[in-house]
N, C-alpha and C. Protein backbone atom coordinates (compact mmCIF):
# COMPACT_ATOMS: atom_id res chain seq x y z
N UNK A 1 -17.29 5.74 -2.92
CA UNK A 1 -17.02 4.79 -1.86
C UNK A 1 -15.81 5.26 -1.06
N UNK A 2 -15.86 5.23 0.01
CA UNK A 2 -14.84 5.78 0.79
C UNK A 2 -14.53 4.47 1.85
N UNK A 3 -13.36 4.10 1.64
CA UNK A 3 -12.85 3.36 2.36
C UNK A 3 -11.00 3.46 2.55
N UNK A 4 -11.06 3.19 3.93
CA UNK A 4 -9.24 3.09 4.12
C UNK A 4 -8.65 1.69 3.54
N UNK A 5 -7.91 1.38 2.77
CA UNK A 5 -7.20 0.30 2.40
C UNK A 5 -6.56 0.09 3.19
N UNK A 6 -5.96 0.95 4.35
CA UNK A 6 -4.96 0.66 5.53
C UNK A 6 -5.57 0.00 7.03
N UNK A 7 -7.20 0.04 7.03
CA UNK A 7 -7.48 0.34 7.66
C UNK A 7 -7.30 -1.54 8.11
N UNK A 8 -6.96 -2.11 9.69
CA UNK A 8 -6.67 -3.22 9.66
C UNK A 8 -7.42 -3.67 11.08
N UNK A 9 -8.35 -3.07 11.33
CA UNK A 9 -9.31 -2.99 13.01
C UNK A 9 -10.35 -4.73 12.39
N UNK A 10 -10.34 -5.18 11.28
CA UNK A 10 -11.00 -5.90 11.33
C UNK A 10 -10.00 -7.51 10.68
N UNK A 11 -8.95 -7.05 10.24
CA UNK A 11 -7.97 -8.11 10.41
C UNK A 11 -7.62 -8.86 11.28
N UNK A 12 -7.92 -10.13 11.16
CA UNK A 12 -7.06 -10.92 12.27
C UNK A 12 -5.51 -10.70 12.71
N UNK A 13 -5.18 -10.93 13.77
CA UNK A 13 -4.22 -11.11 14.48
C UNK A 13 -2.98 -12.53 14.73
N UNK A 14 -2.54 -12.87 14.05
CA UNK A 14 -1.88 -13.69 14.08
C UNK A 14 -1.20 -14.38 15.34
N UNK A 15 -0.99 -15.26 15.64
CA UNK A 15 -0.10 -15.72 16.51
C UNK A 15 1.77 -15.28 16.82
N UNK A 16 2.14 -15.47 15.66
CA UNK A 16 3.14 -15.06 14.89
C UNK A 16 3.53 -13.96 13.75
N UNK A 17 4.69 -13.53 14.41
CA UNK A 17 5.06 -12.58 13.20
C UNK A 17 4.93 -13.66 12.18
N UNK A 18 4.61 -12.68 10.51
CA UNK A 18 5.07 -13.52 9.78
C UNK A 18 6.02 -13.89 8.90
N UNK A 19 7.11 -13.01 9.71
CA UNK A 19 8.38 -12.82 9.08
C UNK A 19 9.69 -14.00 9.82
N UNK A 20 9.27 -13.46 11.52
CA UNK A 20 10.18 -13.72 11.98
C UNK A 20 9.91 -15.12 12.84
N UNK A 21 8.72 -15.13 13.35
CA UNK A 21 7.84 -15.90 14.18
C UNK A 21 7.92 -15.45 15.35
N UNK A 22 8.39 -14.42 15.76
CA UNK A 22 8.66 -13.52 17.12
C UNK A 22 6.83 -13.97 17.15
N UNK A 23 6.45 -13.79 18.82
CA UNK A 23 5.14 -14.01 19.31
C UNK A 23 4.97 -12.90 20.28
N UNK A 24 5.71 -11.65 20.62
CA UNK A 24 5.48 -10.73 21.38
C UNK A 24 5.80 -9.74 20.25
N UNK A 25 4.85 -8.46 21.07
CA UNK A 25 5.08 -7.13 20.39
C UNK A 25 4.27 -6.99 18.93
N UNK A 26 2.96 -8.16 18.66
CA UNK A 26 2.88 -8.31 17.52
C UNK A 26 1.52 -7.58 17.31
N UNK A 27 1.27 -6.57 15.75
CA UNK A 27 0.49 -5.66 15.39
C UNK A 27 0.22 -6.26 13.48
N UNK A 28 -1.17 -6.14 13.50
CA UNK A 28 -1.30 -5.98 11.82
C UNK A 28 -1.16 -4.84 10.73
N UNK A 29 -0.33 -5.12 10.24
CA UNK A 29 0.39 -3.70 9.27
C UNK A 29 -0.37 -4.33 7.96
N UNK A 30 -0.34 -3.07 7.11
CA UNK A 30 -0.85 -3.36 5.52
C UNK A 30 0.80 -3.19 4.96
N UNK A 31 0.74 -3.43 3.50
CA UNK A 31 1.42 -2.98 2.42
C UNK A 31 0.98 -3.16 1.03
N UNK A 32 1.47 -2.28 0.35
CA UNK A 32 1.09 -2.31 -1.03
C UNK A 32 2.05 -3.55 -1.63
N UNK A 33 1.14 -4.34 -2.60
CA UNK A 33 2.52 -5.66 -3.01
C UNK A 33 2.95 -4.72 -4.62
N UNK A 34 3.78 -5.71 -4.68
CA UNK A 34 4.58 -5.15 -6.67
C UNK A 34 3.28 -5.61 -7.35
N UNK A 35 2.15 -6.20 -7.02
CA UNK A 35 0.96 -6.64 -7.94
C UNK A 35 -0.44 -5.60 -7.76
N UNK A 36 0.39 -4.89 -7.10
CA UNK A 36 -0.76 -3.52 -7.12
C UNK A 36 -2.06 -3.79 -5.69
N UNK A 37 -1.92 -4.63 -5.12
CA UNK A 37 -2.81 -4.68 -4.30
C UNK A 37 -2.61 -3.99 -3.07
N UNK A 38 -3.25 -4.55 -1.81
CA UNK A 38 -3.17 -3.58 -0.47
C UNK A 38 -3.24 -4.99 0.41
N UNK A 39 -2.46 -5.66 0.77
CA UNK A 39 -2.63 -7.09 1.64
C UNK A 39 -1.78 -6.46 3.30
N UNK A 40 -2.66 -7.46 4.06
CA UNK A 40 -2.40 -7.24 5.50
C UNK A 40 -1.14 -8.35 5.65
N UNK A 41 -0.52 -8.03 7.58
CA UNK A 41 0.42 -9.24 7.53
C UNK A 41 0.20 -8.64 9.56
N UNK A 42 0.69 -10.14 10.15
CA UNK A 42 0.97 -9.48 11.23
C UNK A 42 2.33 -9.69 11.72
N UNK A 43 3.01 -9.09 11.89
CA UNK A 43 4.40 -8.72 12.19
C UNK A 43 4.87 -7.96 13.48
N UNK A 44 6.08 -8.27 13.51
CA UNK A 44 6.51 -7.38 15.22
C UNK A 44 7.07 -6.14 14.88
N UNK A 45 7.59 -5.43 15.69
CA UNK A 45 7.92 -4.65 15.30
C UNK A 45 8.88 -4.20 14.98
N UNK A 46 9.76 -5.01 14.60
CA UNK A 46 11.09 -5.06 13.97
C UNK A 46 11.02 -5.16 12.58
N UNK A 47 9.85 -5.97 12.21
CA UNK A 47 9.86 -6.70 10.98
C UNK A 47 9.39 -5.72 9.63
N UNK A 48 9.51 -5.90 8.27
CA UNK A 48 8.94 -5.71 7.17
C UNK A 48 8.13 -6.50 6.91
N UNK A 49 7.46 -6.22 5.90
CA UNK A 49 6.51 -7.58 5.24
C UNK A 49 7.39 -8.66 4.76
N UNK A 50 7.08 -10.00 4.86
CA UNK A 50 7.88 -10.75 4.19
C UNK A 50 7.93 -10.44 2.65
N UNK A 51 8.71 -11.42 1.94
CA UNK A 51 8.88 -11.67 0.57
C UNK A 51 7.89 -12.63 0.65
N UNK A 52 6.90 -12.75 -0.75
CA UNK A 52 6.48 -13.54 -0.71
C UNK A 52 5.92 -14.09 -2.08
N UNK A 53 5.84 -15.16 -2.42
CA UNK A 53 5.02 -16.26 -3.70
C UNK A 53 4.05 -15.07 -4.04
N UNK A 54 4.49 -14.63 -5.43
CA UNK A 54 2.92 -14.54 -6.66
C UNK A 54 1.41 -14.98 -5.87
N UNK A 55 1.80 -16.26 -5.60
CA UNK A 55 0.10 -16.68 -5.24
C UNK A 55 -0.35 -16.74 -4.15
N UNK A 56 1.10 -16.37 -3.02
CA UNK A 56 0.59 -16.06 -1.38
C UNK A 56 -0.01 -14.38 -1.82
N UNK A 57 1.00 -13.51 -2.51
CA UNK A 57 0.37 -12.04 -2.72
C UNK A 57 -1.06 -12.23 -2.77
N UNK A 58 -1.22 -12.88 -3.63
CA UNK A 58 -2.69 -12.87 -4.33
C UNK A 58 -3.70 -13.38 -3.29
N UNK A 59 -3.46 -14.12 -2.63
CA UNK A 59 -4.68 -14.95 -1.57
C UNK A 59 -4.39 -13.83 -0.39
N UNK A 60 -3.45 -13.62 -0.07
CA UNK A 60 -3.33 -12.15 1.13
C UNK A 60 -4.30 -10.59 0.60
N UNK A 61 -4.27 -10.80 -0.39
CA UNK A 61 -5.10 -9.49 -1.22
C UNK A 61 -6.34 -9.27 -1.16
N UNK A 62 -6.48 -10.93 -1.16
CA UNK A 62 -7.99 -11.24 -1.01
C UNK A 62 -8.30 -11.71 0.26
N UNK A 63 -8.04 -11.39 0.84
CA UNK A 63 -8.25 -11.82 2.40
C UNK A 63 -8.32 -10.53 2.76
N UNK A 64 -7.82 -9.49 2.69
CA UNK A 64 -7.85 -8.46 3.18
C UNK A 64 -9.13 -7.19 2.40
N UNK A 65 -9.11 -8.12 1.23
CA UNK A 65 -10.28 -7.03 0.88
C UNK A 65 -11.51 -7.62 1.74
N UNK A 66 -12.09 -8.79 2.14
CA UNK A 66 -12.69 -9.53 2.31
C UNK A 66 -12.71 -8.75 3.55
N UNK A 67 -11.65 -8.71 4.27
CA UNK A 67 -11.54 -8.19 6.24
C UNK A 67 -12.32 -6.52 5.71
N UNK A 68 -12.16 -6.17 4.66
CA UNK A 68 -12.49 -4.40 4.58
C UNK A 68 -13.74 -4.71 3.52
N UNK A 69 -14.64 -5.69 3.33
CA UNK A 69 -15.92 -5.75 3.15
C UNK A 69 -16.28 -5.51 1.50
N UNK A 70 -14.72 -5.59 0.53
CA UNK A 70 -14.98 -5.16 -0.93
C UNK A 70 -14.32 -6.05 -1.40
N UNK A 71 -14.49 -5.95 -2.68
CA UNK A 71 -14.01 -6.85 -3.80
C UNK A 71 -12.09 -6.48 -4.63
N UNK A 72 -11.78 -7.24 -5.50
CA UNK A 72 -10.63 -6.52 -5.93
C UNK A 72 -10.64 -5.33 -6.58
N UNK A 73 -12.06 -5.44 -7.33
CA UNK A 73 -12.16 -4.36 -8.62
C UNK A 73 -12.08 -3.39 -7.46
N UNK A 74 -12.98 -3.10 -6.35
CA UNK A 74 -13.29 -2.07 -5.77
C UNK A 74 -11.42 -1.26 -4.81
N UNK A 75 -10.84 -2.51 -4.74
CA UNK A 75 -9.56 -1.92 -4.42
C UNK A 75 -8.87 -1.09 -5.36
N UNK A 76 -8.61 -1.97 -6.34
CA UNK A 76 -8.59 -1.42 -7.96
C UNK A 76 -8.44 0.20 -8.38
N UNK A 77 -9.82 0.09 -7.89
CA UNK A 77 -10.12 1.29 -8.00
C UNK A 77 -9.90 2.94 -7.01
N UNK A 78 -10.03 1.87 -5.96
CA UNK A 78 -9.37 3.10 -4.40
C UNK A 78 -8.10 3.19 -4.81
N UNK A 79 -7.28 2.18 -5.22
CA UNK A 79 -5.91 2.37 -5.09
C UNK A 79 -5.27 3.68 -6.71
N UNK A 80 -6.43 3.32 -7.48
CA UNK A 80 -5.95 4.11 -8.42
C UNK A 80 -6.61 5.75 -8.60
N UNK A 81 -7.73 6.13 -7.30
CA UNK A 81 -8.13 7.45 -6.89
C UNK A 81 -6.98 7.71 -6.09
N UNK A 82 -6.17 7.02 -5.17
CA UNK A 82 -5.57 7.14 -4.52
C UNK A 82 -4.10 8.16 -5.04
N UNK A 83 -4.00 7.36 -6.36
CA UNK A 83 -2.86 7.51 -7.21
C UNK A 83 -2.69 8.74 -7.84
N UNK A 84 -3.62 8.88 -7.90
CA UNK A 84 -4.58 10.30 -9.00
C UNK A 84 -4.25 11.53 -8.25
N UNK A 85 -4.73 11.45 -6.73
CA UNK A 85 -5.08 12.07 -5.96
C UNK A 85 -3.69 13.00 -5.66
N UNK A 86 -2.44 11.83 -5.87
CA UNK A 86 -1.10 12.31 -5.00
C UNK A 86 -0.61 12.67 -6.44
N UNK A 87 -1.26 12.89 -7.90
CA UNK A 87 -0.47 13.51 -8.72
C UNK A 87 -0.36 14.97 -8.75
């Protein structure tokens, strides 16, 4: 299976950063969380990903596998070819 985890052409667009609430200049970035996943955010361009709740990580994780058409296991698993790959 070949898929980009970064890839964010099918992510929504937010209104708001979701860091800052800035409403100009705003783009959807990925990041990897400390829970091993690949979750989207839309942010300006000043911003990082926010900090965020255990259980916002988790529902952002899944929202974004959902925007890239797979499941967690299947991230799971990209993320840990991924891992492999850069040893």
């Amino acid at each position: 299976m070949r898929v980009n985890l970064d890839d964010t052409t099918t992510c929504p667009l937010a209104q708001r950063c979701a860091r800052c609430g800035q409403t100009t200049g705003l783009g959807v970035r990925t990041a990897i969380s400390d829970m091993g996943g690949v979750l989207c955010s839309t942010l300006c361009r000043a911003c990082d990903p926010p900090a965020l709740h255990p259980v916002e990580v988790a529902l952002r994780t899944l929202a974004h596998c959902t925007h890239l058409g797979i499941d967690t296991d299947q991230m799971s698993a990209l993320l840990h070819q991924e891992r492999e790959a850069q040893q």
